[in-house]
N, C-alpha and C. Protein backbone atom coordinates (compact mmCIF):
# COMPACT_ATOMS: atom_id res chain seq x y z
N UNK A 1 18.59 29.84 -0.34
CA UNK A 1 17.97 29.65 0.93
C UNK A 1 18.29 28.24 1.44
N UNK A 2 18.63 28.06 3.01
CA UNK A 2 19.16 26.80 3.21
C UNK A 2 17.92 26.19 3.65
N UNK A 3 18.29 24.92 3.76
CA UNK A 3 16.95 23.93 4.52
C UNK A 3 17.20 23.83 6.32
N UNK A 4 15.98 24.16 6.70
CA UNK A 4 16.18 23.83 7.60
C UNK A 4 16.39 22.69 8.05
N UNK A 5 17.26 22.61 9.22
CA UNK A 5 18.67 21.32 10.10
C UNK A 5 17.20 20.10 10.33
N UNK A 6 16.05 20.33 10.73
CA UNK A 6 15.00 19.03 11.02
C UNK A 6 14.49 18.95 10.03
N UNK A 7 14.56 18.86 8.70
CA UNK A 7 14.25 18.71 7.82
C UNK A 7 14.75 18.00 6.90
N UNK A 8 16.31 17.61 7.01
CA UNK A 8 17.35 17.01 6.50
C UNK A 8 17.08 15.74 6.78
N UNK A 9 17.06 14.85 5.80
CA UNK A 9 17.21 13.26 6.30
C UNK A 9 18.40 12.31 5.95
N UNK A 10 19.40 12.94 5.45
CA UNK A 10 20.29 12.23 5.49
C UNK A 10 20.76 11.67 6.97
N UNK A 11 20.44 11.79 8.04
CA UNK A 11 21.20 11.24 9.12
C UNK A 11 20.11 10.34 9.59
N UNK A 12 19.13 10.18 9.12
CA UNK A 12 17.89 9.56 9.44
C UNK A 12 17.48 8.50 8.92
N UNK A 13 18.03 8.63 7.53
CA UNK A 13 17.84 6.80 6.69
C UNK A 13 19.07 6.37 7.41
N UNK A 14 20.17 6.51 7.67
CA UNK A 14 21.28 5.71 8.22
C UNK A 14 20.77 4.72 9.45
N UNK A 15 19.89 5.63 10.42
CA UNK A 15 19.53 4.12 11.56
C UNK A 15 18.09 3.20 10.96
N UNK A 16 18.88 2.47 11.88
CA UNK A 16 18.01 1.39 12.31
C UNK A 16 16.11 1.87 12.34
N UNK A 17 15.25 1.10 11.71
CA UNK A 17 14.10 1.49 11.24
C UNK A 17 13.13 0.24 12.37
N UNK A 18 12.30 0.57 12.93
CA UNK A 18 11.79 -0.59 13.85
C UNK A 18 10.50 -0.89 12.61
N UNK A 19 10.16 -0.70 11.69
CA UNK A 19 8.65 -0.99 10.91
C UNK A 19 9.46 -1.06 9.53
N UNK A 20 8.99 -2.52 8.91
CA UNK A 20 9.57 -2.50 7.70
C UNK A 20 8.56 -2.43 6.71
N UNK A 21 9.04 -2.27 5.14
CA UNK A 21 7.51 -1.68 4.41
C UNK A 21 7.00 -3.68 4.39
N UNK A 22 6.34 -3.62 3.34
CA UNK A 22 5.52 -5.02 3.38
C UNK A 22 6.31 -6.12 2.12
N UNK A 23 7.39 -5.23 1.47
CA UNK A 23 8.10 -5.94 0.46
C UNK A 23 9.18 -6.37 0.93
N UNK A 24 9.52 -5.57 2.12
CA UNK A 24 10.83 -5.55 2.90
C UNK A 24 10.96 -6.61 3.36
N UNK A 25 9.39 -6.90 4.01
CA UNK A 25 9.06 -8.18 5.15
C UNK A 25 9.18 -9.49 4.03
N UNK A 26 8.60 -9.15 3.07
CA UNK A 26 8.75 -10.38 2.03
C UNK A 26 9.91 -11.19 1.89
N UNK A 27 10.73 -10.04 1.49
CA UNK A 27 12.35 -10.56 1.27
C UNK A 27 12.72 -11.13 1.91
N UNK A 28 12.73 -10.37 3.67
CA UNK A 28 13.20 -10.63 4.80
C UNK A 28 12.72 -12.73 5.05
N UNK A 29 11.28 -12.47 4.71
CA UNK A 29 10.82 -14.02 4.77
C UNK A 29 11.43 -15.23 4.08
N UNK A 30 11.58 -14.79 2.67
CA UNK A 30 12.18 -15.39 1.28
C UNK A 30 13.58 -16.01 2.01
N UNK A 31 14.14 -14.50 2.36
CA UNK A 31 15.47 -15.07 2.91
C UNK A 31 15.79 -16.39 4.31
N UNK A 32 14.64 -16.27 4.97
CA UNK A 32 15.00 -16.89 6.34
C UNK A 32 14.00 -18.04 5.39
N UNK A 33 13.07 -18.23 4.63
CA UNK A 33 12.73 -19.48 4.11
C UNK A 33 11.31 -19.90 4.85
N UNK A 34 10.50 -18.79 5.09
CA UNK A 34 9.14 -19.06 6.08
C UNK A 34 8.31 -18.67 4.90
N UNK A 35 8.06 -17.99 3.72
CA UNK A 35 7.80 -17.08 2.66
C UNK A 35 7.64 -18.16 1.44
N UNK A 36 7.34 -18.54 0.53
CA UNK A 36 7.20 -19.58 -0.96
C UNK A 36 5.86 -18.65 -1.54
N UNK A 37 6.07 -18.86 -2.85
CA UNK A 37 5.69 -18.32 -4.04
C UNK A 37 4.06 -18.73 -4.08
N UNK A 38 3.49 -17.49 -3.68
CA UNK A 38 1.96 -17.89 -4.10
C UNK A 38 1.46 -18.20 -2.71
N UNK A 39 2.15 -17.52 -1.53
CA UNK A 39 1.34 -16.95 -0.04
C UNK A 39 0.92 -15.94 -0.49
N UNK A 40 -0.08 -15.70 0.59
CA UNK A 40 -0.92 -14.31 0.90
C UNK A 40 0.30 -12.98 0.95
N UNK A 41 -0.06 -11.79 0.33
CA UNK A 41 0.83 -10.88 0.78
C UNK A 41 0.19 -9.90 2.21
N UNK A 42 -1.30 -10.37 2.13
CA UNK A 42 -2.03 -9.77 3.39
C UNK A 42 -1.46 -10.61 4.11
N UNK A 43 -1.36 -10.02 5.85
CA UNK A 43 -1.32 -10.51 6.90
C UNK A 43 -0.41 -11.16 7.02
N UNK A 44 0.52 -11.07 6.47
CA UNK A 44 2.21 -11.41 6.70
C UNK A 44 2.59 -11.61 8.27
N UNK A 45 3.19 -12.69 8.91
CA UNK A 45 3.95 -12.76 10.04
C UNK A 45 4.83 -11.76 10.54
N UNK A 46 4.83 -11.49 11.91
CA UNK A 46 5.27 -10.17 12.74
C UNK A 46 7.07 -10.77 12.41
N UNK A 47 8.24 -9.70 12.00
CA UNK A 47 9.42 -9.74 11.65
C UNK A 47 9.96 -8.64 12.02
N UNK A 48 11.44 -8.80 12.41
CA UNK A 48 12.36 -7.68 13.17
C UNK A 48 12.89 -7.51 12.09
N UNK A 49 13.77 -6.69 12.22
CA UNK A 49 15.00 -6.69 10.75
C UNK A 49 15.97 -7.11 11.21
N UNK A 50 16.61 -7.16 10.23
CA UNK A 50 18.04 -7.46 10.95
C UNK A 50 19.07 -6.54 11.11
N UNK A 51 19.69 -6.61 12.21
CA UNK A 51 20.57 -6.05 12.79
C UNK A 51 21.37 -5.41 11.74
């Protein structure tokens, strides 16, 4: 039995995601250098992803 075609997510992780999870945002912070060891993981600063 096949799956149904809207049900498939392979074409769906490929784009662009506007909400990142909250570990995502971490990294994302770590990397740009706004983020250090032993902040709050509540209430994290609003972040885009990157392109």
């Amino acid at each position: 039995m096949s799956q149904h075609r809207s049900l498939r997510t392979s074409s769906a992780t490929a784009t662009k995601r506007n909400v990142l999870k909250r570990f995502e945002r971490v990294d994302l912070l770590k990397k740009r250098g706004q983020w250090k060891e032993g902040d709050r993981v509540l209430g994290l600063r609003k972040t885009k992803p990157d392109a």
